[in-house]
Protein backbone atom coordinates (compact mmCIF):
# COMPACT_ATOMS: atom_id res chain seq x y z
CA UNK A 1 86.58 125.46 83.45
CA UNK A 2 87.98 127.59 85.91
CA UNK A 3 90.83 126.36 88.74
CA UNK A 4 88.32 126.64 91.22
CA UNK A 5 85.70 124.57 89.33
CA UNK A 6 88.21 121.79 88.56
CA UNK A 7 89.33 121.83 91.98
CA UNK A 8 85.88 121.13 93.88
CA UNK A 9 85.63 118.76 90.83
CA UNK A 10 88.85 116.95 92.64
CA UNK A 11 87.82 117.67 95.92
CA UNK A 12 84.56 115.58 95.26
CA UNK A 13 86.45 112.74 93.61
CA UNK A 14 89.32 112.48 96.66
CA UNK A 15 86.17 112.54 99.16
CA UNK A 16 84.83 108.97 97.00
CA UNK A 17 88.20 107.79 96.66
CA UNK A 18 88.23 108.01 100.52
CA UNK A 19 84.90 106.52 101.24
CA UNK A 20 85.95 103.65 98.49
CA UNK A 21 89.04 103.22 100.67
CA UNK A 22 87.13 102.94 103.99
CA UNK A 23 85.05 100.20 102.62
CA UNK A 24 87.95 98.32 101.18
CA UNK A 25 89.61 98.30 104.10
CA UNK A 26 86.86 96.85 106.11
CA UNK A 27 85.82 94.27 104.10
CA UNK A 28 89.85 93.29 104.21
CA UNK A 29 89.20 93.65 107.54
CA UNK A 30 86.30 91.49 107.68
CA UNK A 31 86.46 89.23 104.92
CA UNK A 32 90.40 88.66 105.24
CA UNK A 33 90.60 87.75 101.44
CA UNK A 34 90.99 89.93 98.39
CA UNK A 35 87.97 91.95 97.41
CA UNK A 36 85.43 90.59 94.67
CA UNK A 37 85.46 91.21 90.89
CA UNK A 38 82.67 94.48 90.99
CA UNK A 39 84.79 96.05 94.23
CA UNK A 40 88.66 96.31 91.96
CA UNK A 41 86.11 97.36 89.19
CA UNK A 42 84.34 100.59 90.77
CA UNK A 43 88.55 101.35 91.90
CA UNK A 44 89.58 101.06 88.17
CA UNK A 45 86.48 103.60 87.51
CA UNK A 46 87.52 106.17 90.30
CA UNK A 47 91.24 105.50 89.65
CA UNK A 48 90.70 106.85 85.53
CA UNK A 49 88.18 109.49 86.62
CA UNK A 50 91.13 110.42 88.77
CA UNK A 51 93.20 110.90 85.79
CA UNK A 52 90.40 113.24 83.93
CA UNK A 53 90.21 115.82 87.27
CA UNK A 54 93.86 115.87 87.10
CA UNK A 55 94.21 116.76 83.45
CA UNK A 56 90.77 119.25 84.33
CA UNK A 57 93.26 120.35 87.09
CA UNK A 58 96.75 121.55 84.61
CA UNK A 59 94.32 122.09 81.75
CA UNK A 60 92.72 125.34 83.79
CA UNK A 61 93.39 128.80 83.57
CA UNK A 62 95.70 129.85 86.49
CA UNK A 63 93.55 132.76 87.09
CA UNK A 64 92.69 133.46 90.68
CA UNK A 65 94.81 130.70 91.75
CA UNK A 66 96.37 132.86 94.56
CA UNK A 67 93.32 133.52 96.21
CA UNK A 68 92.96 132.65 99.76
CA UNK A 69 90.08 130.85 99.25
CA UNK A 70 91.84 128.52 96.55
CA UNK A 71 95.04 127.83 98.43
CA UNK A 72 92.43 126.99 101.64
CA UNK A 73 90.09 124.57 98.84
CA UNK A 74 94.02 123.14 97.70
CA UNK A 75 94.89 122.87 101.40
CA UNK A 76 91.73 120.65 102.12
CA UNK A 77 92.76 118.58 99.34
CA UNK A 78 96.01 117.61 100.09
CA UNK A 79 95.31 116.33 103.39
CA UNK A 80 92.79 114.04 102.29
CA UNK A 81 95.00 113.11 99.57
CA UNK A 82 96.85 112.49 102.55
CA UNK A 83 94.08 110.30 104.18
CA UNK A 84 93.26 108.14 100.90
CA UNK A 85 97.44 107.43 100.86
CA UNK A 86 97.36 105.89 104.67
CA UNK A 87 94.02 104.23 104.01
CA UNK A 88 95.67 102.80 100.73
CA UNK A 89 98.90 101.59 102.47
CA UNK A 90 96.78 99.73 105.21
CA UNK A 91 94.69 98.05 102.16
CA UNK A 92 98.29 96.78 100.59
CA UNK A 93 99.24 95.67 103.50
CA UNK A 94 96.13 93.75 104.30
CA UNK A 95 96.15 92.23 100.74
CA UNK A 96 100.16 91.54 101.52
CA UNK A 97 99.35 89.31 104.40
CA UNK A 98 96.81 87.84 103.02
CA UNK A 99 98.31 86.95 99.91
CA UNK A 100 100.84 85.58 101.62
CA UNK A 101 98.93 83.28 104.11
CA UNK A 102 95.90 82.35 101.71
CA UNK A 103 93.55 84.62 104.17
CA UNK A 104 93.93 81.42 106.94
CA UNK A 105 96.10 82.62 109.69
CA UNK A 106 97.20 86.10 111.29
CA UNK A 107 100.73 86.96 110.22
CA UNK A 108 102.12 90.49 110.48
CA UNK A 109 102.65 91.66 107.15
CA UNK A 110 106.08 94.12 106.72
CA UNK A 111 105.56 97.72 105.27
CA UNK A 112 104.75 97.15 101.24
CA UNK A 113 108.03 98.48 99.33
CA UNK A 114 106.27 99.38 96.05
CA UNK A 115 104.23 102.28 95.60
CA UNK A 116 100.47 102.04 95.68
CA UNK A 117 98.27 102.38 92.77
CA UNK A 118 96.80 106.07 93.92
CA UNK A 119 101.31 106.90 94.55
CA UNK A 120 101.79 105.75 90.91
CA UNK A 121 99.09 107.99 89.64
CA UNK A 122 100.09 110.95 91.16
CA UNK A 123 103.77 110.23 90.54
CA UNK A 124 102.57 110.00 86.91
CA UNK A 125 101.02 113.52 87.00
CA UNK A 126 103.09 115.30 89.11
């Protein structure tokens, strides 16, 4: 597979980690209770397909990896790596207050301390 390949391979999986992110975070939003057993299932699926395009990603040639259209493709990337960590936060948070309230009352949750699932996994490969 080439860097190029494995990248758009990431690319696609960041752009479904996003959209899985905008739907957890409004049924948070709406629901105001932690999401349902096939929800934290599809986000175990993305989370260890995310670990196979990041092995794809350090197991590629480094051929053509300083091509300007590359560093653009790795650009793109990043900032909705970027995205999917804010989203993420905001979903900790939600579950935070929640957790802490049983989903009755509005309480202003405090910035989570420990690193989210998606930080731990690129932590892990970094």
């Amino acid at each position: 597979m080439t860097p190029m390949q494995a990248l758009q391979q990431h690319q696609q999986l960041c752009d479904e980690l996003h959209e899985f992110a905008l739907e957890e975070n409004r049924f948070l939003q709406q629901n105001r209770r932690t999401p349902d057993a096939p929800l934290l299932e599809r986000k175990r699926t993305l989370l260890s397909r995310l670990d196979e395009t990041l092995a794809a990603l350090r197991g590629a040639s480094r051929e053509g990896v300083n091509a300007p259209e590359f560093r653009q493709a790795i650009e793109k990337t990043r900032t909705r790596i970027l995205q999917i960590l804010q989203l993420d936060r905001e979903n900790e948070q939600l579950l935070l207050r929640f957790s802490l309230t049983g989903g009755r009352t509005h309480v202003s949750a405090t910035p989570a301390t420990s690193p989210s699932v998606l930080q731990k996994i690129y932590q892990r490969h970094t």
